[in-house]
PDB file of N, CA and C in Angstrom:
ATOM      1  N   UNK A   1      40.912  71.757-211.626  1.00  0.00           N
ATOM      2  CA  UNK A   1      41.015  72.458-210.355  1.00  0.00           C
ATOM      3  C   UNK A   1      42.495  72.665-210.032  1.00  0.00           C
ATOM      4  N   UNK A   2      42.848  73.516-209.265  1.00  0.00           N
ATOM      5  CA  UNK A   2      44.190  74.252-209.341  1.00  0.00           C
ATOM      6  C   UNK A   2      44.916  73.671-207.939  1.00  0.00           C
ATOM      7  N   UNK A   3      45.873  72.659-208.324  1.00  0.00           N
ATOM      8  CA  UNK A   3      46.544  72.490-206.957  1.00  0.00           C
ATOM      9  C   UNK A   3      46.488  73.220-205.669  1.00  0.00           C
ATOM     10  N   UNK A   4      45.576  74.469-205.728  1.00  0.00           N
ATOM     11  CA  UNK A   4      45.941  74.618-204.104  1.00  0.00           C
ATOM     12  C   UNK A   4      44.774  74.506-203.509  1.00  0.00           C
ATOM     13  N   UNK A   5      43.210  74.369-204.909  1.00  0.00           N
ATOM     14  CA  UNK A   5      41.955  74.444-203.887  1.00  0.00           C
ATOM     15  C   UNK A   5      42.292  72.596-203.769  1.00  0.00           C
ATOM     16  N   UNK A   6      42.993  71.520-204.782  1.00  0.00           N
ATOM     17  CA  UNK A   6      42.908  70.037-204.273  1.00  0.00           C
ATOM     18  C   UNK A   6      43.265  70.061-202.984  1.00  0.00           C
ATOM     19  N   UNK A   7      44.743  71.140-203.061  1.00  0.00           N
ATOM     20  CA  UNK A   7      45.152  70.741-201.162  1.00  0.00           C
ATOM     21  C   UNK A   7      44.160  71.344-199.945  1.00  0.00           C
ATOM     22  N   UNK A   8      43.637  72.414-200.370  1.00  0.00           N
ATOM     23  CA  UNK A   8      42.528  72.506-199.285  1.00  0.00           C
ATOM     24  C   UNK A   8      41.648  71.455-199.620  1.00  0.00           C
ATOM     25  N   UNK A   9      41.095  71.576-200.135  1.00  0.00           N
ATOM     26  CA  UNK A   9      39.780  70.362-200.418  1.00  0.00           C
ATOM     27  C   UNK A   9      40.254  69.331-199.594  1.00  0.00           C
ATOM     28  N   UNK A  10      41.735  68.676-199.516  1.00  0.00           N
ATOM     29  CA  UNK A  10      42.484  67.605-198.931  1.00  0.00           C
ATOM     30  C   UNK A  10      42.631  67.562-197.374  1.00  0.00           C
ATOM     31  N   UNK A  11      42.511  69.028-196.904  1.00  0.00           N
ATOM     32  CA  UNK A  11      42.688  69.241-195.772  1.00  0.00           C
ATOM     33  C   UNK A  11      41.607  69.680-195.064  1.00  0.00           C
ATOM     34  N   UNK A  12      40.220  68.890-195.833  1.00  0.00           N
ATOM     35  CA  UNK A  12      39.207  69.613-195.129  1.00  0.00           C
ATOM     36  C   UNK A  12      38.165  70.811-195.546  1.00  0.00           C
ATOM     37  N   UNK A  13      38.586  71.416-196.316  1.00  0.00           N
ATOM     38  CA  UNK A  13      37.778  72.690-196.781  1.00  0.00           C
ATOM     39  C   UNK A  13      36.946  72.611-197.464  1.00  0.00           C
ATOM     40  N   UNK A  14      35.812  73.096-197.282  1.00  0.00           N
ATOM     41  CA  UNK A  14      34.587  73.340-198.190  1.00  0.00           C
ATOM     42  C   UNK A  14      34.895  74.167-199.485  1.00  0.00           C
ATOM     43  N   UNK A  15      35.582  73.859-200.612  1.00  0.00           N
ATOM     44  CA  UNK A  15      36.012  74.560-201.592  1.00  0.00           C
ATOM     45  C   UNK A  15      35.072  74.521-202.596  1.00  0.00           C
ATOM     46  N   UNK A  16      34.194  73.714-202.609  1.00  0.00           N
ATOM     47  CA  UNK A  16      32.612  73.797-203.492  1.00  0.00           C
ATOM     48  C   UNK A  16      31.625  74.707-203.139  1.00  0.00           C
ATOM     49  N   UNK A  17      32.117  75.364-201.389  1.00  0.00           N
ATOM     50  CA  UNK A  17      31.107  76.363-201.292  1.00  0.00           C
ATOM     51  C   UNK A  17      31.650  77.662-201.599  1.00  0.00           C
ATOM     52  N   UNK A  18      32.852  77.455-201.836  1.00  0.00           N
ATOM     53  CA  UNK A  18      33.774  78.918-201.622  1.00  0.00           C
ATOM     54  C   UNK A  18      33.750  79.270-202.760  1.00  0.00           C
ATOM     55  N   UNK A  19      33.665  77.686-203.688  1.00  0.00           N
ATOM     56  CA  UNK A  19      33.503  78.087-205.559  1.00  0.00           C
ATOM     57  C   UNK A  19      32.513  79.260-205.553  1.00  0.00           C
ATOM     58  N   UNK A  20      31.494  78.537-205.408  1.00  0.00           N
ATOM     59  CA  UNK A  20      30.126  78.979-205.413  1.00  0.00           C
ATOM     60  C   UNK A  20      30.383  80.683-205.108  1.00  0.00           C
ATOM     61  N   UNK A  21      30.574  81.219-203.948  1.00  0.00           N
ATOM     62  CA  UNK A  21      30.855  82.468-203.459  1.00  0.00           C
ATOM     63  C   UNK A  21      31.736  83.312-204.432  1.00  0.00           C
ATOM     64  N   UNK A  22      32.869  82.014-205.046  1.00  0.00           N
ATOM     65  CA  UNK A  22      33.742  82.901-205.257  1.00  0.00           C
ATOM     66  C   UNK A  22      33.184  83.025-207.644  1.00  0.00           C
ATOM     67  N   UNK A  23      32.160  82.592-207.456  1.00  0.00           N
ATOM     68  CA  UNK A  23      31.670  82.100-208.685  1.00  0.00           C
ATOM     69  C   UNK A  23      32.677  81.496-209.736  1.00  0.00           C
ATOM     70  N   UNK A  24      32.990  80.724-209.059  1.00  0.00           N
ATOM     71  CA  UNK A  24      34.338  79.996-209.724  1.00  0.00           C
ATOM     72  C   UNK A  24      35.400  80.068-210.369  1.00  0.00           C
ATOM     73  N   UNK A  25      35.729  81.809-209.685  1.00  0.00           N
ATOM     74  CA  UNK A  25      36.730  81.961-210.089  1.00  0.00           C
ATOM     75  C   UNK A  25      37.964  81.416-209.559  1.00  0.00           C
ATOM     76  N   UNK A  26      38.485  80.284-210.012  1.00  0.00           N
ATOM     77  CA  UNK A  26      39.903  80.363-209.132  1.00  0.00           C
ATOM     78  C   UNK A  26      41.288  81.230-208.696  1.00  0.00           C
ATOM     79  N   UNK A  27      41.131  81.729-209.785  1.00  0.00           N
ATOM     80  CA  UNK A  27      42.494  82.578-209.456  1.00  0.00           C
ATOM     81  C   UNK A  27      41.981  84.001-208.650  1.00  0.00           C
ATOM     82  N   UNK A  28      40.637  84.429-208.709  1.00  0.00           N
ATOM     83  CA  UNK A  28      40.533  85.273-207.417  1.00  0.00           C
ATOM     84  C   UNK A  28      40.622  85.062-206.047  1.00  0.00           C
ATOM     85  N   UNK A  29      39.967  83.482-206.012  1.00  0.00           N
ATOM     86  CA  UNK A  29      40.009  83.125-204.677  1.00  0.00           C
ATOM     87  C   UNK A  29      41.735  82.718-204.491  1.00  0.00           C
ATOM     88  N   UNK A  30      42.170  82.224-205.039  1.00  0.00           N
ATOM     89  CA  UNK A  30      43.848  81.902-205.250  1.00  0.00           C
ATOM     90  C   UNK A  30      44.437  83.760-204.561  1.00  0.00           C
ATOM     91  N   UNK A  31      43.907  84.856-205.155  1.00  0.00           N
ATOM     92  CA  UNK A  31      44.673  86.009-205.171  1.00  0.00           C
ATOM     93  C   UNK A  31      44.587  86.177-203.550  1.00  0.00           C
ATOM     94  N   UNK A  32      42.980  86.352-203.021  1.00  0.00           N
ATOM     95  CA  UNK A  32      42.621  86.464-201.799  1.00  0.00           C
ATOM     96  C   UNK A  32      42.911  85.260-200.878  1.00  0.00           C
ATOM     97  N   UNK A  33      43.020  84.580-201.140  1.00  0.00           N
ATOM     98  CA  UNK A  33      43.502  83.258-199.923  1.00  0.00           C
ATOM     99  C   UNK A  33      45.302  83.575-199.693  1.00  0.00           C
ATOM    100  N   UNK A  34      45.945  83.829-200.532  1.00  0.00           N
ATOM    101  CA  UNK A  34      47.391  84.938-200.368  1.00  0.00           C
ATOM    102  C   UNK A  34      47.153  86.163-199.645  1.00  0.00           C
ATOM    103  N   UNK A  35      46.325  87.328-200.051  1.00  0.00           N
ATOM    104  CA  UNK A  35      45.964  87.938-198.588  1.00  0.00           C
ATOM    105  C   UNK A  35      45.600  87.815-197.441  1.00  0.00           C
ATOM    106  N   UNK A  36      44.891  86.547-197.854  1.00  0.00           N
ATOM    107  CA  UNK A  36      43.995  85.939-196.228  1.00  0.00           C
ATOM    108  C   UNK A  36      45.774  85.871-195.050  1.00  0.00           C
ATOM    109  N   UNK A  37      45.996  84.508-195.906  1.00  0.00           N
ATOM    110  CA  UNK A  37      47.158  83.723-194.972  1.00  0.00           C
ATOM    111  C   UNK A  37      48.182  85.363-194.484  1.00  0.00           C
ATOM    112  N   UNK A  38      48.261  86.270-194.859  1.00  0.00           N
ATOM    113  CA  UNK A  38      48.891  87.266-194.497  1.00  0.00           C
ATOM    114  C   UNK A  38      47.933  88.494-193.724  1.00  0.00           C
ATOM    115  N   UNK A  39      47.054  88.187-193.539  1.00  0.00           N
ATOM    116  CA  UNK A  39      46.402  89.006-192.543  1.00  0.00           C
ATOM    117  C   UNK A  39      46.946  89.610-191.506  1.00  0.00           C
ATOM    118  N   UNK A  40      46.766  90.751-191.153  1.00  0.00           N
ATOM    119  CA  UNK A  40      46.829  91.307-189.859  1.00  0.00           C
ATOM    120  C   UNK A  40      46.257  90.670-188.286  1.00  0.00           C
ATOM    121  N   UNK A  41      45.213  90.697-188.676  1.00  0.00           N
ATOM    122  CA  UNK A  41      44.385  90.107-187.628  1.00  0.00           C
ATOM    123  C   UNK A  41      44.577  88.929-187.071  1.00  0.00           C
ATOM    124  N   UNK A  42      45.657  87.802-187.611  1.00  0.00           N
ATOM    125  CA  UNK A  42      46.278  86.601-186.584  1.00  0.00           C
ATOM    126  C   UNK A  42      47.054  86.997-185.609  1.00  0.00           C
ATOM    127  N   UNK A  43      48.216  88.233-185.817  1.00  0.00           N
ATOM    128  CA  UNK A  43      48.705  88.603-185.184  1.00  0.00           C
ATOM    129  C   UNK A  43      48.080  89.218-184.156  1.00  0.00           C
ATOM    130  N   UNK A  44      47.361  90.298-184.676  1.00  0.00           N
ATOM    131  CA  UNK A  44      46.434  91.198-183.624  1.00  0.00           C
ATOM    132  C   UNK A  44      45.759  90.222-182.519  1.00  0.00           C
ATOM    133  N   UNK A  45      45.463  88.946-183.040  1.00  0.00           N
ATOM    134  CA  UNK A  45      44.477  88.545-182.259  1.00  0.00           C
ATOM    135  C   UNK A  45      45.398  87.990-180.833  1.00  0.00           C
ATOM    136  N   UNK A  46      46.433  87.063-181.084  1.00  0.00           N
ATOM    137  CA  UNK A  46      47.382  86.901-180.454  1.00  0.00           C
ATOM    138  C   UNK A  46      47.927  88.180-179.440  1.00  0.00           C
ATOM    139  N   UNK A  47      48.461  89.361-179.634  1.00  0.00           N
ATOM    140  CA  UNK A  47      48.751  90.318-178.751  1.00  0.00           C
ATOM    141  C   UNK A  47      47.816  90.703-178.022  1.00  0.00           C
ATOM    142  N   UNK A  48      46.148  90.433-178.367  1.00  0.00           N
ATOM    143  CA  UNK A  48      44.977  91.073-177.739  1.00  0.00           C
ATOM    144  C   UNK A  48      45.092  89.870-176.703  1.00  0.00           C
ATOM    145  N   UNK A  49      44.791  88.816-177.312  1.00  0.00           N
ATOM    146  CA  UNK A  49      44.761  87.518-175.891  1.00  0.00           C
ATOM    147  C   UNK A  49      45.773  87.905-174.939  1.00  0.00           C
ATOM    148  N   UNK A  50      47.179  87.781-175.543  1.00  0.00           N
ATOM    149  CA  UNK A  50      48.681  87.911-174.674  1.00  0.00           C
ATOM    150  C   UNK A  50      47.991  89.296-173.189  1.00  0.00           C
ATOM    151  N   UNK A  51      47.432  89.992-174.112  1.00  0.00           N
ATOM    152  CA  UNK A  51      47.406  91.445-172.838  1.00  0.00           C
ATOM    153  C   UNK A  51      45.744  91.217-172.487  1.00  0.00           C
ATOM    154  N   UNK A  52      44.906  90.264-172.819  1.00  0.00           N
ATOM    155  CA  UNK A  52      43.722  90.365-172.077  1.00  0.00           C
ATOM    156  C   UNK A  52      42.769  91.119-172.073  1.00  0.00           C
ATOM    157  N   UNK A  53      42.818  91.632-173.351  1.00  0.00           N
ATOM    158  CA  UNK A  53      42.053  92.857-174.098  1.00  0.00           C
ATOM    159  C   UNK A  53      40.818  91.871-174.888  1.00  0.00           C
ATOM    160  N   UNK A  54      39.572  91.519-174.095  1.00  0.00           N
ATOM    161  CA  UNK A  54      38.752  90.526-174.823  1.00  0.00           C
ATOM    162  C   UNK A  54      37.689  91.514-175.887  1.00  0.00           C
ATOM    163  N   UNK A  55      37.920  92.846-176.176  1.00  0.00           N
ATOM    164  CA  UNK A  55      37.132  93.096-176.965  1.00  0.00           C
ATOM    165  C   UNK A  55      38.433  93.654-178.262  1.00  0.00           C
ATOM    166  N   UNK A  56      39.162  93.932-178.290  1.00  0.00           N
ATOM    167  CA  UNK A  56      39.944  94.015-179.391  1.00  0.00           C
ATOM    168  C   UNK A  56      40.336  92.309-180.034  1.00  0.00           C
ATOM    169  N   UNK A  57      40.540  90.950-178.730  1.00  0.00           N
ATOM    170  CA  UNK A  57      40.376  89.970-178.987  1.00  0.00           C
ATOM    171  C   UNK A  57      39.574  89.564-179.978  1.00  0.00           C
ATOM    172  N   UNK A  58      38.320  89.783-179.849  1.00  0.00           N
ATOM    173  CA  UNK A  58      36.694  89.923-180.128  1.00  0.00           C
ATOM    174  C   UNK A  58      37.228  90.152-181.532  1.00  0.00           C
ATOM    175  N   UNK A  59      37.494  91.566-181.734  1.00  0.00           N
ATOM    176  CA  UNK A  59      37.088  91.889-183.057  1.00  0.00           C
ATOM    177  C   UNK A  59      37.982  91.292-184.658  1.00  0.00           C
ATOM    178  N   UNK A  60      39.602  91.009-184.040  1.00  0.00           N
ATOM    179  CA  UNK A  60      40.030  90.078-184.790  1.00  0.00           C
ATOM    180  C   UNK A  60      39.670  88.910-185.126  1.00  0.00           C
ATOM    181  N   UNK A  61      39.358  88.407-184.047  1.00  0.00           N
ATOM    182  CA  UNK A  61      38.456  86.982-183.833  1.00  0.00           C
ATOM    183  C   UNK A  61      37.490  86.860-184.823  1.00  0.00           C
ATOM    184  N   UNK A  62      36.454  88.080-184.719  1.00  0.00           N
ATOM    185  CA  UNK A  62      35.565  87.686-185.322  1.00  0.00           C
ATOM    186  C   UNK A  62      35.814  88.325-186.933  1.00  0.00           C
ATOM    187  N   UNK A  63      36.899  88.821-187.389  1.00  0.00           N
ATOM    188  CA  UNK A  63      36.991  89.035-188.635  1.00  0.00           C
ATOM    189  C   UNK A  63      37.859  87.923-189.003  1.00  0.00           C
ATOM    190  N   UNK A  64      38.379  87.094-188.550  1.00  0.00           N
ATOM    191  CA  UNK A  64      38.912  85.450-188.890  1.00  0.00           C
ATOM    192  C   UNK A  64      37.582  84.422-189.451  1.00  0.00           C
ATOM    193  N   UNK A  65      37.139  85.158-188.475  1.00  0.00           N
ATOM    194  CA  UNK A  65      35.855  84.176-188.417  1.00  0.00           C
ATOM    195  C   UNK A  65      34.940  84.042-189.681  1.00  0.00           C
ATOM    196  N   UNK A  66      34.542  85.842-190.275  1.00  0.00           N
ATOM    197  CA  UNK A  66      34.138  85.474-191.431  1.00  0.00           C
ATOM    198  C   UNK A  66      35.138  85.688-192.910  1.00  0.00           C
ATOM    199  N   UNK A  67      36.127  85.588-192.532  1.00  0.00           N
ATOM    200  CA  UNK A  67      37.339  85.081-193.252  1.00  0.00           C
ATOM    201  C   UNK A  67      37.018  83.911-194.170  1.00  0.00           C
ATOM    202  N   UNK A  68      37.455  83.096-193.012  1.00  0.00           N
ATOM    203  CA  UNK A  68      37.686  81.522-193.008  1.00  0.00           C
ATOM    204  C   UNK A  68      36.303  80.957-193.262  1.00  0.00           C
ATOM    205  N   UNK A  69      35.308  81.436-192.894  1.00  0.00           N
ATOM    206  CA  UNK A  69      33.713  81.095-193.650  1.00  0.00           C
ATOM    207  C   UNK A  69      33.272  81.012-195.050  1.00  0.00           C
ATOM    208  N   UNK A  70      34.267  82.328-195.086  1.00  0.00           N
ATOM    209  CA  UNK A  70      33.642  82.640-196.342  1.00  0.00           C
ATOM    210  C   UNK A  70      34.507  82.166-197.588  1.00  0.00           C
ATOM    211  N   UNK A  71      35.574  81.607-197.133  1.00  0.00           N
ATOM    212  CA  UNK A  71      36.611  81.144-197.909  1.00  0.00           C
ATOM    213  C   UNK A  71      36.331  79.629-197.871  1.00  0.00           C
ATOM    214  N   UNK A  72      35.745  78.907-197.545  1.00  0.00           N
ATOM    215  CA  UNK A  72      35.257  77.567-197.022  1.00  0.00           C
ATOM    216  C   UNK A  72      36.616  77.147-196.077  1.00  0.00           C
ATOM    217  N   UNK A  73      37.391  77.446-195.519  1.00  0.00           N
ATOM    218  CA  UNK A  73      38.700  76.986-194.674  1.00  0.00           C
ATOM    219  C   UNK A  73      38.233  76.331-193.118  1.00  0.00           C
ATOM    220  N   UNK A  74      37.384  75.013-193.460  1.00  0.00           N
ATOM    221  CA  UNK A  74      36.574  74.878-192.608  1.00  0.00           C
ATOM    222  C   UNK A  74      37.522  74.627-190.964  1.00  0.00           C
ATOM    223  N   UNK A  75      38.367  73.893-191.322  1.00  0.00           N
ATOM    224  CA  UNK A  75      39.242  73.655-189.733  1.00  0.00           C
ATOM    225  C   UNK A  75      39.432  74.492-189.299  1.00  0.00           C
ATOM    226  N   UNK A  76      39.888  75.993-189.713  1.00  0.00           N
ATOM    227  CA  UNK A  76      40.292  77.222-189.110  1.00  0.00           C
ATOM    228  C   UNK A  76      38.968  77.746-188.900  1.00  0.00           C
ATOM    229  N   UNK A  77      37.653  77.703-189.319  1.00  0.00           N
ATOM    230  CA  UNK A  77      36.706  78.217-188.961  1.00  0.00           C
ATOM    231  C   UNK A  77      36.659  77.521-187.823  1.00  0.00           C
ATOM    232  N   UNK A  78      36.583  76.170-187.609  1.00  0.00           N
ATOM    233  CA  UNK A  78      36.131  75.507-186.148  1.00  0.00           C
ATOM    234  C   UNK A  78      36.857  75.601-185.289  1.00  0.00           C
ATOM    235  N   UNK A  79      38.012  75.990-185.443  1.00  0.00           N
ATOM    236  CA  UNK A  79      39.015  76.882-184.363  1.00  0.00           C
ATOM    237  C   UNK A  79      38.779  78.221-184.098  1.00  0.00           C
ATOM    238  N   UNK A  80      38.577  78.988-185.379  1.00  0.00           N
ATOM    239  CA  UNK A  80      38.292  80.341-185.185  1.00  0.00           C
ATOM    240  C   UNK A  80      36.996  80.789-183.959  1.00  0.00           C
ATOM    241  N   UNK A  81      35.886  80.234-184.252  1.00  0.00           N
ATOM    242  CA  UNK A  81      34.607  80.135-183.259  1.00  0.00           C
ATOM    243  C   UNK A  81      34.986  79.609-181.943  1.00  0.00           C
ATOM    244  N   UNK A  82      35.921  78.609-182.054  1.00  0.00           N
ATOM    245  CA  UNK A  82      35.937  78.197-180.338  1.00  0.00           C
ATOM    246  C   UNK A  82      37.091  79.410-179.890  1.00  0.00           C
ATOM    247  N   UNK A  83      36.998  80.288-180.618  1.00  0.00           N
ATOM    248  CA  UNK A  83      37.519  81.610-179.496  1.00  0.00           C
ATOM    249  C   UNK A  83      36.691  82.398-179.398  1.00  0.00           C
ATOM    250  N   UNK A  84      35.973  82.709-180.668  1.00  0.00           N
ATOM    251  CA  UNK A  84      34.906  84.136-180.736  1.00  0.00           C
ATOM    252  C   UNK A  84      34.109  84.104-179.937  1.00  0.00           C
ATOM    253  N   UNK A  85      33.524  83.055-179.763  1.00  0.00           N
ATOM    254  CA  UNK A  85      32.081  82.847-178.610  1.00  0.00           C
ATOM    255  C   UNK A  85      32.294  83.004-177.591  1.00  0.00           C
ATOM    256  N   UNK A  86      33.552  82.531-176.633  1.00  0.00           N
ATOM    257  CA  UNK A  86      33.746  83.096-175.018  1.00  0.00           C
ATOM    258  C   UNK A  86      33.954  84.751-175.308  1.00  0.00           C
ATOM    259  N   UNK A  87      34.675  85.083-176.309  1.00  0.00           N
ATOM    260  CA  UNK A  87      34.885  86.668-176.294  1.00  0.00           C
ATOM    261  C   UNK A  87      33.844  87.049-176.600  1.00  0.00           C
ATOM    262  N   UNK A  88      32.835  86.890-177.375  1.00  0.00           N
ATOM    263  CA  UNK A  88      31.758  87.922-177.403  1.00  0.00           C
ATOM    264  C   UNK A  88      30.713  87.686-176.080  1.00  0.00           C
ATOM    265  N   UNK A  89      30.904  86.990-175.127  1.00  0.00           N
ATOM    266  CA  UNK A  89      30.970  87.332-173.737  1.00  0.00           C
ATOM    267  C   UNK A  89      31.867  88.056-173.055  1.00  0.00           C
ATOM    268  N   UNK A  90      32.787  88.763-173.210  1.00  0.00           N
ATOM    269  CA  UNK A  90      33.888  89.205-172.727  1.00  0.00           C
ATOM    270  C   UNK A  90      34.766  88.206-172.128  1.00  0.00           C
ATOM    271  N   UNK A  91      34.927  86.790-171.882  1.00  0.00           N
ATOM    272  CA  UNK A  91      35.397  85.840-171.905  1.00  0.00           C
ATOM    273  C   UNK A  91      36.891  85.511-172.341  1.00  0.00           C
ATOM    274  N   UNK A  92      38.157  86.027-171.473  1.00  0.00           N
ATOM    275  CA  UNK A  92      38.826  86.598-172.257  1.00  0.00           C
ATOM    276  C   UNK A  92      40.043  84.908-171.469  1.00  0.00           C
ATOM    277  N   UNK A  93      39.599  83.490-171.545  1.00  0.00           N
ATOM    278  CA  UNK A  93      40.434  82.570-170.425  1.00  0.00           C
ATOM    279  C   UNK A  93      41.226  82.337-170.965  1.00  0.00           C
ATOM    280  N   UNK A  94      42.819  82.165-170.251  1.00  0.00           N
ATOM    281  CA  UNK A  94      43.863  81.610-170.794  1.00  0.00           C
ATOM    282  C   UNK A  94      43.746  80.407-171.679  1.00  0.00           C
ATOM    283  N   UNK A  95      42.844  79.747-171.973  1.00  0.00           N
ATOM    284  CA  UNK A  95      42.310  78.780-172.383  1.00  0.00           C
ATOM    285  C   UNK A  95      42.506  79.084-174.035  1.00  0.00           C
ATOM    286  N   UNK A  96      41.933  80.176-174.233  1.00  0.00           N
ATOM    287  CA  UNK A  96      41.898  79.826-175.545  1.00  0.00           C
ATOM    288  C   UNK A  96      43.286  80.858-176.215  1.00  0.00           C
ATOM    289  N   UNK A  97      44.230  81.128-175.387  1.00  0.00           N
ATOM    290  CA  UNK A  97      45.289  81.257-175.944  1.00  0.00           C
ATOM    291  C   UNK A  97      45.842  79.676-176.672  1.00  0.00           C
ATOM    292  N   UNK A  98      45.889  78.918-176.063  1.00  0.00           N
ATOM    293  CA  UNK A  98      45.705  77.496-176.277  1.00  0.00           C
ATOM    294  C   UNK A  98      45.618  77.141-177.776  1.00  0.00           C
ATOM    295  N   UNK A  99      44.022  77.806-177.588  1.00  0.00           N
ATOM    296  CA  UNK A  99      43.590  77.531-179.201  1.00  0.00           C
ATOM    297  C   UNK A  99      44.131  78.554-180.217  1.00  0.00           C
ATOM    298  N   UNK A 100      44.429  79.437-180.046  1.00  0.00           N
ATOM    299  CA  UNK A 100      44.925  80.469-180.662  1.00  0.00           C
ATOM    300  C   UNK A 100      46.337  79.317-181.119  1.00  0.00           C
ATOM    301  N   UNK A 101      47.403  79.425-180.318  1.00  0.00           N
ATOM    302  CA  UNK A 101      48.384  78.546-180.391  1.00  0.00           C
ATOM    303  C   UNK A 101      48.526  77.255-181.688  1.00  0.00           C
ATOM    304  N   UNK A 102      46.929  76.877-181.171  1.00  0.00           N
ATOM    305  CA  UNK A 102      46.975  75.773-182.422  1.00  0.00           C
ATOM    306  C   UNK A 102      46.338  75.969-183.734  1.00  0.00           C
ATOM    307  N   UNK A 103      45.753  77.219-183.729  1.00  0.00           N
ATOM    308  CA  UNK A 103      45.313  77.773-184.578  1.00  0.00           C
ATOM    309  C   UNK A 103      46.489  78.628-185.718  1.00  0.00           C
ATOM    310  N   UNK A 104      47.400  78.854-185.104  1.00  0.00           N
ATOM    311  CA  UNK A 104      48.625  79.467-185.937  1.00  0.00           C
ATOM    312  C   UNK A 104      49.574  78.297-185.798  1.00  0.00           C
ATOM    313  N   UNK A 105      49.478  77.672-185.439  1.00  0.00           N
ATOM    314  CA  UNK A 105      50.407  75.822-186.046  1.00  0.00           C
ATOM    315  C   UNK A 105      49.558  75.459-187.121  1.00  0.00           C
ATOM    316  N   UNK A 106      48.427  75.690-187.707  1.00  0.00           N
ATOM    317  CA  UNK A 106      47.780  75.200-188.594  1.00  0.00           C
ATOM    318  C   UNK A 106      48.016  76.380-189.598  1.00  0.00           C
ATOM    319  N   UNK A 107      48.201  77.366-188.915  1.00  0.00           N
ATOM    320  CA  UNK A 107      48.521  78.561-190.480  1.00  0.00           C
ATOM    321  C   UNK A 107      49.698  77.987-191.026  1.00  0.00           C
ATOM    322  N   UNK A 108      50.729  77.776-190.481  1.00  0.00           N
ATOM    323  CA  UNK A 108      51.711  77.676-191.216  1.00  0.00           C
ATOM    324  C   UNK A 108      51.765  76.630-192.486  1.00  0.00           C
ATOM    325  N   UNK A 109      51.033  75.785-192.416  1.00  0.00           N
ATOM    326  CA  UNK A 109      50.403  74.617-193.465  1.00  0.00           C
ATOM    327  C   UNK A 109      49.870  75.542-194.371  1.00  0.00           C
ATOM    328  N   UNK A 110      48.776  76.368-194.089  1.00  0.00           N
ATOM    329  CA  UNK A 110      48.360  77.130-194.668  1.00  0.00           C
ATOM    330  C   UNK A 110      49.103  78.511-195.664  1.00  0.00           C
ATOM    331  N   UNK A 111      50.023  78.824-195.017  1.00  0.00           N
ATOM    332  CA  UNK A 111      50.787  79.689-195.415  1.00  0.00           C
ATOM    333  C   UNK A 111      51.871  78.824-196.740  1.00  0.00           C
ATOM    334  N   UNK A 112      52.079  77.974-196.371  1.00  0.00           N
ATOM    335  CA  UNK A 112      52.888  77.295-197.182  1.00  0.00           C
ATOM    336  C   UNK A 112      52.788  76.731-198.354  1.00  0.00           C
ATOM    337  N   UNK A 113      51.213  76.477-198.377  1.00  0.00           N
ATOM    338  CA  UNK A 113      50.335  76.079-199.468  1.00  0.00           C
ATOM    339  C   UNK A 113      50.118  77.071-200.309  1.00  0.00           C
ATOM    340  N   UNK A 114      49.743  78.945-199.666  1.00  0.00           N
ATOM    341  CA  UNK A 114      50.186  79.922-199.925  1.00  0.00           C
ATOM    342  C   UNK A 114      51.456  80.076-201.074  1.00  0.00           C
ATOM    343  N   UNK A 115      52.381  80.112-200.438  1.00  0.00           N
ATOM    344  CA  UNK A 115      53.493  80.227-200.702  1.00  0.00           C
ATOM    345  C   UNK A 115      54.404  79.248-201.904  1.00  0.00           C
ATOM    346  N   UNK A 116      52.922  77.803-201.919  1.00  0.00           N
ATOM    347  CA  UNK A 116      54.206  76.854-203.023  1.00  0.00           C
ATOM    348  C   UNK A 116      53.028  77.561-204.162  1.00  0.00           C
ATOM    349  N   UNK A 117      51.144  77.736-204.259  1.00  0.00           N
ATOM    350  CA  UNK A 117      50.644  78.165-205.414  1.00  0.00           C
ATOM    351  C   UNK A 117      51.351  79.048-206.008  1.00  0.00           C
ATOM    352  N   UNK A 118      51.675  78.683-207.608  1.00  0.00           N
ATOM    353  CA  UNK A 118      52.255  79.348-208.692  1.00  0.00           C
ATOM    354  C   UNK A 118      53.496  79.462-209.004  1.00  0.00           C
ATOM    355  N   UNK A 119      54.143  78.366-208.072  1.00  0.00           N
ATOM    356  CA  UNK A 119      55.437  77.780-208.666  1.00  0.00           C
ATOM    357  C   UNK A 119      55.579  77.191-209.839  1.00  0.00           C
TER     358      UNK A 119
END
């Protein structure tokens, strides 16, 4: 197994289900977990909260959501949902800027893990 699914696996991640999905390929899921961590949609989601826009919120949200599902990245999924669900009420509370907040303190782990695979 390839140093970066041990460090997820280490940090939590369902990487036996993501095998599975990803039919064990590692180095695809390796290619796409480098696109993931560079997504658009962390940012987006952040400027949608900042201005209170709970359905553009919404829709980043919920493309994190099956992101991080489908990638087994289970901590960021259980962050990701405790935003999606007040927004797909239109639910737009300063509250989960919060989580947003700690949700991109945890990318950067993520990004970095990113960033050391294939040194």
């Amino acid at each position: 197994m390839s140093a970066l699914l041990t460090d997820l696996r280490g940090r939590g991640c369902d990487i036996d289900s993501a095998m599975t999905r990803f039919l064990n390929n590692e180095e695809f899921y390796a290619k796409l977990y480098k696109k993931f961590v560079a997504d658009p949609a962390f940012e987006g989601l952040g400027e949608a909260l900042d201005t209170q826009d709970a359905d553009l919120a919404f829709r980043h949200a919920h493309t994190l959501k099956g992101l991080t599902a489908n990638m087994g990245l289970t901590p960021l999924y259980d962050l990701v949902v405790k935003i999606v669900e007040p927004l797909r009420e239109g639910n737009c509370k300063p509250e989960l800027k919060k989580i947003y907040d700690e949700l991109m303190e945890q990318m950067k782990v993520y990004r970095i893990l990113a960033a050391r695979d294939g040194e």
